[in-house]
N, C-alpha and C. Protein backbone atom coordinates (compact mmCIF):
# COMPACT_ATOMS: atom_id res chain seq x y z
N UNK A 1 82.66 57.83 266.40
CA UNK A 1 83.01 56.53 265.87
C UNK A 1 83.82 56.71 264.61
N UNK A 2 84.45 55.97 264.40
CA UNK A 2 85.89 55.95 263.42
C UNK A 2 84.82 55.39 261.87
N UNK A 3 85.10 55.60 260.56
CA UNK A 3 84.91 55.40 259.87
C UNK A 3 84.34 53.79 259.13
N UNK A 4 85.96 53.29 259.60
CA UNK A 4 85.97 51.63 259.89
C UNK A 4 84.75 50.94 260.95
N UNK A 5 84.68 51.55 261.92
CA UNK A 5 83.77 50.61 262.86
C UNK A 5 82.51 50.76 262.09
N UNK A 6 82.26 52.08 261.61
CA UNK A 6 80.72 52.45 261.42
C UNK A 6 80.37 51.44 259.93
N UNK A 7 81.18 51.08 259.07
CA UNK A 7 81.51 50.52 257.72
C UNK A 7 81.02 48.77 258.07
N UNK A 8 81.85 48.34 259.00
CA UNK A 8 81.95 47.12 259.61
C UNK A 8 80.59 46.76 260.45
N UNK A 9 80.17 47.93 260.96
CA UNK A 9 78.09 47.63 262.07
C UNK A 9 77.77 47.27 260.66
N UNK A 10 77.36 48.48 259.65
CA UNK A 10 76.74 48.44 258.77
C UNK A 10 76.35 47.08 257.91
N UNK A 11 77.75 46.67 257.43
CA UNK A 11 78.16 45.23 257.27
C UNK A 11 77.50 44.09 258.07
N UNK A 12 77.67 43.93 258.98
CA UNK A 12 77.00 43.67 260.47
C UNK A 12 75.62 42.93 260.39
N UNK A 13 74.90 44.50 260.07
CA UNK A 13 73.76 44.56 259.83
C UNK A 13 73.10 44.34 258.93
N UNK A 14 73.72 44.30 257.88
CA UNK A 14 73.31 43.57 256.36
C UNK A 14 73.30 42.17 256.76
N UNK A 15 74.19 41.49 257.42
CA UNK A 15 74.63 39.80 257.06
C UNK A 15 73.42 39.41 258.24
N UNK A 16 73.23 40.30 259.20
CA UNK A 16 72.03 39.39 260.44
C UNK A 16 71.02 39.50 259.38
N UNK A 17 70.45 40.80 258.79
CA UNK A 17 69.34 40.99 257.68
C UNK A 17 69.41 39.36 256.69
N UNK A 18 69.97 39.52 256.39
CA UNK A 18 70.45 38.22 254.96
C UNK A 18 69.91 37.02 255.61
N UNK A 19 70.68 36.89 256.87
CA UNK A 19 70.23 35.34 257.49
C UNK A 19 69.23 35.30 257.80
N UNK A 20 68.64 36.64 258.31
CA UNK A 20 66.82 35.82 258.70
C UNK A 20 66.16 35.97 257.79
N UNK A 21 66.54 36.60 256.47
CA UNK A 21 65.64 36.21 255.05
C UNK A 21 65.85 34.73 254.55
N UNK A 22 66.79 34.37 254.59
CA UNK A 22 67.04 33.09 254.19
C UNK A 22 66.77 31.75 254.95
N UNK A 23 66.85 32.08 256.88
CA UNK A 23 66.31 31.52 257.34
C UNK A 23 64.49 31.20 257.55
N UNK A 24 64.10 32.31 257.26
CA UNK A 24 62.04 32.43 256.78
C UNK A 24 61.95 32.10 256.14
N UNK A 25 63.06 31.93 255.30
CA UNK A 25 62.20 31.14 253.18
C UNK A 25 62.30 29.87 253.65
N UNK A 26 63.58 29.41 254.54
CA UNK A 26 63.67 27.91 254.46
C UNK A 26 62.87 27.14 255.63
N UNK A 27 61.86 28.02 256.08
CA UNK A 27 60.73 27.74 257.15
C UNK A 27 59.81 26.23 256.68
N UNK A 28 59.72 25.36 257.14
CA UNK A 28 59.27 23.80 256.68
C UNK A 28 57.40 24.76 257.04
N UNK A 29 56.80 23.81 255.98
CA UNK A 29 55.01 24.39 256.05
C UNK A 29 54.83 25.89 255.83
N UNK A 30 56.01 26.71 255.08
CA UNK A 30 55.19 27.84 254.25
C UNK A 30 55.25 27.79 253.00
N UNK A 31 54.88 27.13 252.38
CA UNK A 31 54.72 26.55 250.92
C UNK A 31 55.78 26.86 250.05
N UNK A 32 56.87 27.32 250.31
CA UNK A 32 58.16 28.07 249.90
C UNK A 32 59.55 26.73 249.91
N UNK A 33 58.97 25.47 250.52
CA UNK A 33 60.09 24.58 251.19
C UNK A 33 59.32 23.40 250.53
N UNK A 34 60.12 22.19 250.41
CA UNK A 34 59.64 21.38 249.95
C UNK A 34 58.29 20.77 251.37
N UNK A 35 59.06 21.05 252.32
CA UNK A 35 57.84 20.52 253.48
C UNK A 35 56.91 21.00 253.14
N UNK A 36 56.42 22.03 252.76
CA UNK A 36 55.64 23.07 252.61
C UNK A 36 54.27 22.19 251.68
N UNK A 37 54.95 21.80 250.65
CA UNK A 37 54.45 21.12 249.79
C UNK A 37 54.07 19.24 250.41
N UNK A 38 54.88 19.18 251.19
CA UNK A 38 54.33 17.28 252.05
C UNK A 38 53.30 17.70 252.80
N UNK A 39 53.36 19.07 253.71
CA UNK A 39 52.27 19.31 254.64
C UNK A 39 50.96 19.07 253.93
N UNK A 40 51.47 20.24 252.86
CA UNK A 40 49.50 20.15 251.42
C UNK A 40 49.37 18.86 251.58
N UNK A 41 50.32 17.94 251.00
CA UNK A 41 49.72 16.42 250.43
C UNK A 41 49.33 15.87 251.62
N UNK A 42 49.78 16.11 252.81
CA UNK A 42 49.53 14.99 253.91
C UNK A 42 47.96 15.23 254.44
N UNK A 43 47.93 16.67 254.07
CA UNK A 43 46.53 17.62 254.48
C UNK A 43 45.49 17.30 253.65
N UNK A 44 45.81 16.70 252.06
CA UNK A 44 45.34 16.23 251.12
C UNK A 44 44.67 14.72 251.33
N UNK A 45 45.90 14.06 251.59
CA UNK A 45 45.80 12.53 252.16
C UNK A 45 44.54 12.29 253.09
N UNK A 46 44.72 13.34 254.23
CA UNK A 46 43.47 13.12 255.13
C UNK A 46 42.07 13.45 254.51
N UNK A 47 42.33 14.49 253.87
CA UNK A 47 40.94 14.69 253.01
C UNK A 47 40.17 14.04 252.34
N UNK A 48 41.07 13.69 251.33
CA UNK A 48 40.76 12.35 250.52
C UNK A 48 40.30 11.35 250.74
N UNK A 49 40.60 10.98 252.04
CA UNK A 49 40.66 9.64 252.73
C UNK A 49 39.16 8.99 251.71
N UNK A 50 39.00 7.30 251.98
CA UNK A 50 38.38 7.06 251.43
C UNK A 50 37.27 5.88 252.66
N UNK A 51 35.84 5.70 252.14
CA UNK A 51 35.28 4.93 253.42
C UNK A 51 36.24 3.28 253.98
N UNK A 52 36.72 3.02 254.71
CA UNK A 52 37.08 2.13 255.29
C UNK A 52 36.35 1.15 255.59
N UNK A 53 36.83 -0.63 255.37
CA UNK A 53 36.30 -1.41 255.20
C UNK A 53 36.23 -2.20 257.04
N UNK A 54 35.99 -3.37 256.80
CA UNK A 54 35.72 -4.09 258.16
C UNK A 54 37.47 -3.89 258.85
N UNK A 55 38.02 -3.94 259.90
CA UNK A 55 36.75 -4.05 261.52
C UNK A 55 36.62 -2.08 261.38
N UNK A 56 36.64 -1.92 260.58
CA UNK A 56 36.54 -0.22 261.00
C UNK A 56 35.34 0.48 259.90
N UNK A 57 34.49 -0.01 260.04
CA UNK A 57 33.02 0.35 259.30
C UNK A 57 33.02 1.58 259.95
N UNK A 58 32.44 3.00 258.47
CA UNK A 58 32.43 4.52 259.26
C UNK A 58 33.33 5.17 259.54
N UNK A 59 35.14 4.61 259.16
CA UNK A 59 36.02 5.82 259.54
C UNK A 59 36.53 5.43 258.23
N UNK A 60 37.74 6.33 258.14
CA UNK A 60 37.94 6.34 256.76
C UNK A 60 39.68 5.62 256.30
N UNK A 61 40.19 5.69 255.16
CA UNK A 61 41.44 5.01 254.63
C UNK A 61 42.51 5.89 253.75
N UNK A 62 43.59 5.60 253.95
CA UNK A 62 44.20 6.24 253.10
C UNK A 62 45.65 5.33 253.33
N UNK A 63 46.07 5.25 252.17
CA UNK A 63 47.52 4.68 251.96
C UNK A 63 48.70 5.78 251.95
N UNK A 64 49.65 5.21 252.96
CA UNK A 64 50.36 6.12 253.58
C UNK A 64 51.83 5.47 253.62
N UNK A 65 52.99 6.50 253.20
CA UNK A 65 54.27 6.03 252.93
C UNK A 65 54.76 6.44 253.83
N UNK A 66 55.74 5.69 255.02
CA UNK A 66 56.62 6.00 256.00
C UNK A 66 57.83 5.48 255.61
N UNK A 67 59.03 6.10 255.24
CA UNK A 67 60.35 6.18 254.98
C UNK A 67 60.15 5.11 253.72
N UNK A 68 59.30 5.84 253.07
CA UNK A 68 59.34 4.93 251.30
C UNK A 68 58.60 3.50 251.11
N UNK A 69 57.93 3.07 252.72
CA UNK A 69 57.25 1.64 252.91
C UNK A 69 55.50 2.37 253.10
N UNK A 70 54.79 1.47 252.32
CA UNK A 70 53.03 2.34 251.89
C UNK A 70 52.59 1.12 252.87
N UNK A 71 52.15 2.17 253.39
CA UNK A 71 51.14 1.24 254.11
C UNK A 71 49.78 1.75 254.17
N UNK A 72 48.79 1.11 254.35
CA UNK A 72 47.46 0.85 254.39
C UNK A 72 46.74 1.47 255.79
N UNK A 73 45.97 2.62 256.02
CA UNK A 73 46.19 3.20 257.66
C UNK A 73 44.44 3.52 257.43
N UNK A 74 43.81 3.20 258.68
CA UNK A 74 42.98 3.97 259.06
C UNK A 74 43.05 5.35 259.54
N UNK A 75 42.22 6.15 259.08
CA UNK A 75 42.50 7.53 259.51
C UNK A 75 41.88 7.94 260.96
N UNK A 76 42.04 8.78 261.49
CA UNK A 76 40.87 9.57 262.82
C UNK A 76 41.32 10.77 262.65
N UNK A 77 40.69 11.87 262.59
CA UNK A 77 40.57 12.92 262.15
C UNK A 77 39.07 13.31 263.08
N UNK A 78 38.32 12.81 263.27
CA UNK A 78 37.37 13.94 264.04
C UNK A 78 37.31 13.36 265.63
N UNK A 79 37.17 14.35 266.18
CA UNK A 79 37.23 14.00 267.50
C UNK A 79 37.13 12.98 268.30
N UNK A 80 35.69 12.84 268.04
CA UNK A 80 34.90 11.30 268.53
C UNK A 80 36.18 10.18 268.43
N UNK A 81 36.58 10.09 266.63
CA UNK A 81 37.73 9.34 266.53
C UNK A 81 38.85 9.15 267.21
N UNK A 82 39.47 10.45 267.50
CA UNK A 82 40.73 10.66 267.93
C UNK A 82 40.67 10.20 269.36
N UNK A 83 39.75 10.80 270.02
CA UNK A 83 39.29 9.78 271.49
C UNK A 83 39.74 8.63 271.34
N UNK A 84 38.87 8.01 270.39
CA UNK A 84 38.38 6.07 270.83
C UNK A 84 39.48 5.91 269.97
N UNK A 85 40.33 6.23 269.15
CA UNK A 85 41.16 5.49 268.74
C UNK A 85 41.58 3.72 268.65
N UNK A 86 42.54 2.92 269.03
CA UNK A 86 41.91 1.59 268.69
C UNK A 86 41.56 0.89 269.80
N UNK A 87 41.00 1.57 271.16
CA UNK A 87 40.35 1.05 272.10
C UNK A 87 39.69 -0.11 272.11
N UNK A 88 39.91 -1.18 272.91
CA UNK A 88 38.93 -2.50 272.53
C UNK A 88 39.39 -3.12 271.01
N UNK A 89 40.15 -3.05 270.61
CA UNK A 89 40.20 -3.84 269.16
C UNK A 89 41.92 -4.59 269.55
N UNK A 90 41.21 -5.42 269.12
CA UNK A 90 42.94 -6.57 268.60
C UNK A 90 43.27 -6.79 267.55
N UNK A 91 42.21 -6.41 266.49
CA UNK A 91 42.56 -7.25 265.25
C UNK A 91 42.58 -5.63 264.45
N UNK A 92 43.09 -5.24 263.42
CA UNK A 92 43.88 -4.39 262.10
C UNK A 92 42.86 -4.78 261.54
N UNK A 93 42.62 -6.08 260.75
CA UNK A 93 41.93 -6.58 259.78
C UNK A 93 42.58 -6.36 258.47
N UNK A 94 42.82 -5.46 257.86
CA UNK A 94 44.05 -5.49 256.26
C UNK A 94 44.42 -3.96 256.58
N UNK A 95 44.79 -3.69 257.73
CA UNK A 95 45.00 -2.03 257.96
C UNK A 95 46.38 -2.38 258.92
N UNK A 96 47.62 -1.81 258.13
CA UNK A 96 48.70 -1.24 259.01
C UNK A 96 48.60 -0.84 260.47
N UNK A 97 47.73 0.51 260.39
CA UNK A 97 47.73 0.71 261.59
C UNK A 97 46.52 1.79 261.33
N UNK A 98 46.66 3.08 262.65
CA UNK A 98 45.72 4.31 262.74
C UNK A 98 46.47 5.18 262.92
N UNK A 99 46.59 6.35 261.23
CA UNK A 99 46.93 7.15 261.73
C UNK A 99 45.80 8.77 262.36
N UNK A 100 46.48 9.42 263.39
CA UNK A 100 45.86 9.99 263.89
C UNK A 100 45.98 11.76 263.12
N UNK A 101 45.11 12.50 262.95
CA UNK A 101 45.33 13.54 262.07
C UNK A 101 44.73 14.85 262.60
N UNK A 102 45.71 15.55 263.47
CA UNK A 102 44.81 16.68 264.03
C UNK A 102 44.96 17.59 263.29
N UNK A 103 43.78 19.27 263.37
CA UNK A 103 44.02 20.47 262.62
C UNK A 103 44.95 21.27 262.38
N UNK A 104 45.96 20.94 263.41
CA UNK A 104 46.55 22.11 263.72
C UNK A 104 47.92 21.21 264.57
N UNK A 105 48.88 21.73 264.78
CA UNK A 105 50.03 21.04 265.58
C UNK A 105 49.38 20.92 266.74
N UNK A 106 49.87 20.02 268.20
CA UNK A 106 49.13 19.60 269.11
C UNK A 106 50.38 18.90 269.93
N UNK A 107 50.07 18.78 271.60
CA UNK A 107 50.77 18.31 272.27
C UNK A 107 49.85 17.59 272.86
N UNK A 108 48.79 16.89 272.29
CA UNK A 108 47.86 16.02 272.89
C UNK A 108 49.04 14.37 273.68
N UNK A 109 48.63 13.79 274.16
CA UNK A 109 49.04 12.88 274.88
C UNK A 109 48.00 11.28 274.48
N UNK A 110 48.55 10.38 274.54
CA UNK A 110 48.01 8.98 274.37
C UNK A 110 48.00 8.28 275.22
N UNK A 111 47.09 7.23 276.22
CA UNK A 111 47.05 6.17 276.89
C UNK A 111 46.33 4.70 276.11
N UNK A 112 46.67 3.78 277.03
CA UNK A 112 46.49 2.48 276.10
C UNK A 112 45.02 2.11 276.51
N UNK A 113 44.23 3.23 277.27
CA UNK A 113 43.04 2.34 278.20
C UNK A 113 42.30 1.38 277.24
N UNK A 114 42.58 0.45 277.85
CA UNK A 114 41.29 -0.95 277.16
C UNK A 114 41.81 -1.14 275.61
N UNK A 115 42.66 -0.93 275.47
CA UNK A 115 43.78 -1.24 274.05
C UNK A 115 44.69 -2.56 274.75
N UNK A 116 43.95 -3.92 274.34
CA UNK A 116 44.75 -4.95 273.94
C UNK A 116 45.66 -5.54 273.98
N UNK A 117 46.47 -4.93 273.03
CA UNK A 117 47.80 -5.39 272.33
C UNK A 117 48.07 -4.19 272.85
N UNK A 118 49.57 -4.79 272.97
CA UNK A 118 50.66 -3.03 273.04
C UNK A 118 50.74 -2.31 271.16
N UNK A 119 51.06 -1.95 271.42
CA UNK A 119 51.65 -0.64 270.32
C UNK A 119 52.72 0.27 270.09
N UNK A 120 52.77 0.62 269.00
CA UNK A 120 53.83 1.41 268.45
C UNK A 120 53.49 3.09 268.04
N UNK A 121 53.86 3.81 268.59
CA UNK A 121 53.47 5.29 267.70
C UNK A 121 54.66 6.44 267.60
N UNK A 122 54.48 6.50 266.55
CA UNK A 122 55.20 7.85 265.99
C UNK A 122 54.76 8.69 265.36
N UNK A 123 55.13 9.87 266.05
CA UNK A 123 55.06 11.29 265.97
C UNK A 123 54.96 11.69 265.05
N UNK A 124 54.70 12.40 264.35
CA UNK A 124 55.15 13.96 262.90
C UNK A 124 54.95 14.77 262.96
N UNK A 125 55.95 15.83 262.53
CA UNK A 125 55.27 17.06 262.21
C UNK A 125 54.58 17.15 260.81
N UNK A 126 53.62 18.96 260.73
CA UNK A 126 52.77 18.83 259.70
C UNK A 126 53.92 18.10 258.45
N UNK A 127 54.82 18.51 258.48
CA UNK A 127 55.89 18.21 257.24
C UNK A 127 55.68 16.65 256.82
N UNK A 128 55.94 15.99 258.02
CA UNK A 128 55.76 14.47 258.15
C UNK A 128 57.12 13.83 258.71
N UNK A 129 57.83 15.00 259.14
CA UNK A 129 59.32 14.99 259.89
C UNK A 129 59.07 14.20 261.03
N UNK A 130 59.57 13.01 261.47
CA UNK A 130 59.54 12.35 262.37
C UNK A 130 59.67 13.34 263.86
N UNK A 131 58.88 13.26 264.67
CA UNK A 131 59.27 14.09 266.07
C UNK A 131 59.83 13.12 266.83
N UNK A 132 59.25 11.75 267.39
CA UNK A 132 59.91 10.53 268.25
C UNK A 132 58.47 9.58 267.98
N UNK A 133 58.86 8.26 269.25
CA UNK A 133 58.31 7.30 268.59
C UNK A 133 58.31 6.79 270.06
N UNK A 134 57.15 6.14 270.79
CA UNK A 134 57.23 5.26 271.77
C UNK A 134 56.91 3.99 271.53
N UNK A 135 56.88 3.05 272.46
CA UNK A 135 56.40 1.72 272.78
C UNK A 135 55.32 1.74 274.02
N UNK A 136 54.13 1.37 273.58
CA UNK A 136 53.13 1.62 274.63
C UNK A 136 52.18 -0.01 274.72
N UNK A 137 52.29 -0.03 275.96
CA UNK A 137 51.83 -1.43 276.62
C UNK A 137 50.42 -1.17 276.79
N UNK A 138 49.45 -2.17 276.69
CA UNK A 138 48.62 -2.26 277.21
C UNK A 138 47.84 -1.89 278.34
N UNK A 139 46.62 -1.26 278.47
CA UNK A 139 46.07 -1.24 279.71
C UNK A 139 44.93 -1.36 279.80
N UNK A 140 44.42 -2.10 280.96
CA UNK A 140 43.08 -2.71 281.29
C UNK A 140 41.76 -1.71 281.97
N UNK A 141 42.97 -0.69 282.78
CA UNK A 141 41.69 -0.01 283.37
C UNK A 141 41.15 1.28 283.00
N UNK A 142 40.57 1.73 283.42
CA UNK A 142 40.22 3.21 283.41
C UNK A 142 41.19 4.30 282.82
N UNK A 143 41.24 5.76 281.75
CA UNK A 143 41.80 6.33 281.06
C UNK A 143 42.79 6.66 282.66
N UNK A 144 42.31 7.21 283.55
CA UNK A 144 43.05 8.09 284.77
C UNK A 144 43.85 7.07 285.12
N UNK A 145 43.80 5.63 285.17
CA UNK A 145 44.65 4.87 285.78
C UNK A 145 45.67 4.47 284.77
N UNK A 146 45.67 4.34 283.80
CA UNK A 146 46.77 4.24 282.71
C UNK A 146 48.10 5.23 282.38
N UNK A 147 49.11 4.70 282.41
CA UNK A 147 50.30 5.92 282.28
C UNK A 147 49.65 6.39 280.65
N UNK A 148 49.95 7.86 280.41
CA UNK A 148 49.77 8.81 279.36
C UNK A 148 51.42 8.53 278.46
N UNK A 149 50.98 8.76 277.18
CA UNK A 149 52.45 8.89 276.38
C UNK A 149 52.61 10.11 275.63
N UNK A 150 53.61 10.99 275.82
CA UNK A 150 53.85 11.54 274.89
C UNK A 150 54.90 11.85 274.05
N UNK A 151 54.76 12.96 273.38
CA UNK A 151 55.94 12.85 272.07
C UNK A 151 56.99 13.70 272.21
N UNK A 152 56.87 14.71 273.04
CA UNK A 152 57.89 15.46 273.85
C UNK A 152 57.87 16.76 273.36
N UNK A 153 57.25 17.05 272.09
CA UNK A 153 57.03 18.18 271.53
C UNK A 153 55.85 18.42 270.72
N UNK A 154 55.31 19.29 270.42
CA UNK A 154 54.36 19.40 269.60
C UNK A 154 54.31 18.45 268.00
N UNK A 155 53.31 18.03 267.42
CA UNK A 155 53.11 17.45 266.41
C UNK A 155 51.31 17.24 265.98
N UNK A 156 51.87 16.51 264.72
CA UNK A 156 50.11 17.12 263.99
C UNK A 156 50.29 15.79 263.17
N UNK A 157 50.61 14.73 263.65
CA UNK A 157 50.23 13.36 263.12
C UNK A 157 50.66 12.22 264.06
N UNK A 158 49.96 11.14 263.87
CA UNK A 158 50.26 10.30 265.08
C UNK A 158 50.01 8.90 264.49
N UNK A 159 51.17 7.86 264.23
CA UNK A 159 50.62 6.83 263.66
C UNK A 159 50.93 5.48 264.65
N UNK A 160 50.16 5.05 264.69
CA UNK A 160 49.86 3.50 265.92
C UNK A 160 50.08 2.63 264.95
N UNK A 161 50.61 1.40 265.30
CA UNK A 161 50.53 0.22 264.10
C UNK A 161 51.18 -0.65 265.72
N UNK A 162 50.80 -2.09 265.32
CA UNK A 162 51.29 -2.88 266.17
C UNK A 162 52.57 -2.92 266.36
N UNK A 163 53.12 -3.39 267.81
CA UNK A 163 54.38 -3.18 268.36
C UNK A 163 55.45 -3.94 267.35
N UNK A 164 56.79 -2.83 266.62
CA UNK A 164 57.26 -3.74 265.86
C UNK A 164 57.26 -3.49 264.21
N UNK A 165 55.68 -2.98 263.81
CA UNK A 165 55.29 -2.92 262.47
C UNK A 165 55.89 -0.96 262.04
N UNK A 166 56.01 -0.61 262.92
CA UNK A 166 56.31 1.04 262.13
C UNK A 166 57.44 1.21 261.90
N UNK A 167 57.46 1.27 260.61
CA UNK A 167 58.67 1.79 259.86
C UNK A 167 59.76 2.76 260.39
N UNK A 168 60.95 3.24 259.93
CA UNK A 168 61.70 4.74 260.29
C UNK A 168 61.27 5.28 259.19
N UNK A 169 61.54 7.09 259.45
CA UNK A 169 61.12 7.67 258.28
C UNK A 169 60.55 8.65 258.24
N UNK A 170 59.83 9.43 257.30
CA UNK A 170 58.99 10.40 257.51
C UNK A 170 57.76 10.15 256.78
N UNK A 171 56.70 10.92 256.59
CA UNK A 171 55.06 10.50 256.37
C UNK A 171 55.40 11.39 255.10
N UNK A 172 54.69 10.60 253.78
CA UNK A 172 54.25 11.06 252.85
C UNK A 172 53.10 10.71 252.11
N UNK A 173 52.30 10.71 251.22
CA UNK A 173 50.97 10.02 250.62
C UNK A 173 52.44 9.23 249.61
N UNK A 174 51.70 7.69 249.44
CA UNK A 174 52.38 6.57 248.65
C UNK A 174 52.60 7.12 247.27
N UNK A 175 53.88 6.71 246.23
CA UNK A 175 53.96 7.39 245.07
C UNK A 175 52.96 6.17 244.34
């Protein structure tokens, strides 16, 4: 090999090196990125949460900013919750909506069984980066007989609010 070529790999090989250092630092959720730092707070947010008032006696609250608009959200965070979600309920009562808060990213799926009113939900990642957003109708019967919704990709937040009421944006705790 000629002098030049071997000069030019070398080169090469420095600049692929460079980009995937710079591409790992700018990784969203390793505390190195500003996401990094929304994931903590959003991880915070759920923690925090505080006891929740009527129609949702026993789950918990937290005020929650979607594209700079705070809204008022029931949380679900433990299983039992994340199941029954707002099954059987029509009425919010002074709550935006439910957001949903799993451990870990998730490609879980949603149906409307015995949910009412239609609805609205959008996606996030841990960051609070919008993933997508459906429109989900009502359904009367059984979980197996209801079409399933999902978000098309993995995500680790899930917020329901009536059809109409969810903001654009991304998830942050309210300033």
């Amino acid at each position: 090999m000629r002098p030049l070529s071997i000069a030019l790999l070398v080169i090469g090989a420095i600049g692929v090196v460079i980009g995937v250092v710079v591409v790992a630092a700018d990784r969203p959720g390793d505390g190195g990125h500003t996401g990094g730092k929304t994931a903590a707070s959003l991880d915070a947010l759920v923690r925090d949460a505080t006891p929740a008032g009527q129609p949702f006696r026993g789950l918990t609250q937290a005020d929650l900013s979607v594209g700079g608009r705070c809204l008022r959200v029931v949380v679900a965070d433990a299983t039992d919750e994340l199941v029954q979600g707002l099954r059987g309920r029509d009425d919010l009562g002074t709550y935006d909506g439910m957001l949903f808060a799993y451990d870990e990213p998730t490609t879980a799926t949603f149906t409307m069984s015995t949910v009412p009113v239609p609805l609205e939900i959008g996606f996030y990642q841990p960051d609070g980066a919008p993933v997508s957003r459906r429109h989900m109708t009502p359904c009367p019967r059984a979980e197996a007989s209801c079409p399933s919704y999902s978000a098309g990709s993995s995500f680790q937040y899930a917020l329901e609010t009536l059809t109409g009421e969810l903001p654009n944006g991304e998830l942050s705790p309210c300033n």
